[in-house]
Protein backbone atom coordinates (compact mmCIF):
# COMPACT_ATOMS: atom_id res chain seq x y z
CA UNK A 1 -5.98 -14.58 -2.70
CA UNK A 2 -5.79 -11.49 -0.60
CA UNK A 3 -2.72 -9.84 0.51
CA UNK A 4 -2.45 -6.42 2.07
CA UNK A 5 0.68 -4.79 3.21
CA UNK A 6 1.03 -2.67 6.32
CA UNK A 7 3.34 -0.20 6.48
CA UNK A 8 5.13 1.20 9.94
CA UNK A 9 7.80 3.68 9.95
CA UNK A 10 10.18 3.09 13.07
CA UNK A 11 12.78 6.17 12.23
CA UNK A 12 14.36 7.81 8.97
CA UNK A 13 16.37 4.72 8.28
CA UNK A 14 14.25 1.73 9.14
CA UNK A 15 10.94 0.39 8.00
CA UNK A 16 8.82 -2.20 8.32
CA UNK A 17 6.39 -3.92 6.22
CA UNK A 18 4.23 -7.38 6.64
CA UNK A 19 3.55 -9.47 3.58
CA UNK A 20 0.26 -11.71 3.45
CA UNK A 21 1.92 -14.89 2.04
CA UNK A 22 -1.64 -16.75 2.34
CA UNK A 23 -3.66 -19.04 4.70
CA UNK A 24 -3.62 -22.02 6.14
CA UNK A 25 -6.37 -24.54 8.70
CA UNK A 26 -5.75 -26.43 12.01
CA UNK A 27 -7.92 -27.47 14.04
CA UNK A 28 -9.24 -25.09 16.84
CA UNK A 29 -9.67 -28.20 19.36
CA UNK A 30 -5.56 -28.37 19.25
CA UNK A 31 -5.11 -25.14 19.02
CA UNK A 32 -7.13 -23.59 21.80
CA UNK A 33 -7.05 -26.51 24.05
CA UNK A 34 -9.46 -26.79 27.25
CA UNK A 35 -11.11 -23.22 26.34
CA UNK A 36 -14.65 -23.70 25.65
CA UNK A 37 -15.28 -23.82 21.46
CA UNK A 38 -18.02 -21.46 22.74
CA UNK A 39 -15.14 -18.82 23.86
CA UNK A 40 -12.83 -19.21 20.77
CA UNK A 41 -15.40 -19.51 18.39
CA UNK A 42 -15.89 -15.77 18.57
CA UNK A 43 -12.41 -14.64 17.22
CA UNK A 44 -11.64 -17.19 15.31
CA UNK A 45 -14.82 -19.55 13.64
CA UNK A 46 -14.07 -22.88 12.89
CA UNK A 47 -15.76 -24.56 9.67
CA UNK A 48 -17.80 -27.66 9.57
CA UNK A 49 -14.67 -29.57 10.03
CA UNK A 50 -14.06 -27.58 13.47
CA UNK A 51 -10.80 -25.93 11.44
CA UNK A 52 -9.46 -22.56 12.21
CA UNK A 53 -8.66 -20.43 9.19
CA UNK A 54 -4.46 -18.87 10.13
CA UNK A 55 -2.97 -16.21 7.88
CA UNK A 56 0.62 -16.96 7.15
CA UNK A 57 2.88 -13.53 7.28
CA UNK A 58 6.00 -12.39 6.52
CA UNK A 59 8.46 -9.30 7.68
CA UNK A 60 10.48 -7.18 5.10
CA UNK A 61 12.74 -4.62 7.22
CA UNK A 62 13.99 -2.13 4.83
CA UNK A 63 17.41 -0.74 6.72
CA UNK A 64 19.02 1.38 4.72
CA UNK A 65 20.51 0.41 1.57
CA UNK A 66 19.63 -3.24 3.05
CA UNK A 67 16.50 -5.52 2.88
CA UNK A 68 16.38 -8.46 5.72
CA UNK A 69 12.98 -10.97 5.00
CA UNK A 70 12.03 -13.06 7.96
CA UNK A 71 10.27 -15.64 7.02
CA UNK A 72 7.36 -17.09 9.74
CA UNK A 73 5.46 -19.16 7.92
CA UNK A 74 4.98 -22.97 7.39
CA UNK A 75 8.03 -25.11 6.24
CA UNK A 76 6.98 -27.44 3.48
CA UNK A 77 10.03 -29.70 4.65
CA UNK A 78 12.40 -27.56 2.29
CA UNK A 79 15.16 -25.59 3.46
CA UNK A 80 17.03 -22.67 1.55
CA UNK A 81 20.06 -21.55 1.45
CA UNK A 82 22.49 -19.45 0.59
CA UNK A 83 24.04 -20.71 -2.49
């Protein structure tokens, strides 16, 4: 699995950093609707199964003595928290 941070600096108390949390397939039909495959094909190739490969991300703000993760990936049908 590949994961690759990028790093972004917005002033001397805030940063920002996106997490690679891993990939995922839909199908490029649903996803890119009545543009041509031929268009969308380009940017994103499908597989033999006409699936689009998605990377999943996350956001880590770092604010001070505070971290704040925001979570935009898939949801498995389990919901946290706090506890």
């Amino acid at each position: 699995m590949f994961f690759l941070t990028f790093d972004f600096q917005l002033s001397t108390t805030m940063n920002l950093h996106t997490i690679d949390t891993g990939f995922f397939k839909l199908d490029g039909g649903a996803m890119f609707g009545v543009v041509p495959k031929t268009i969308w094909n380009r940017t994103n190739p499908a597989d033999e199964n006409n699936l689009c490969t998605w990377a999943m991300r996350c956001l880590l703000v770092e604010d001070g003595d505070r971290l704040i993760l925001i979570d935009t990936g898939i949801v498995s049908g389990k919901r946290f928290s706090q506890g």
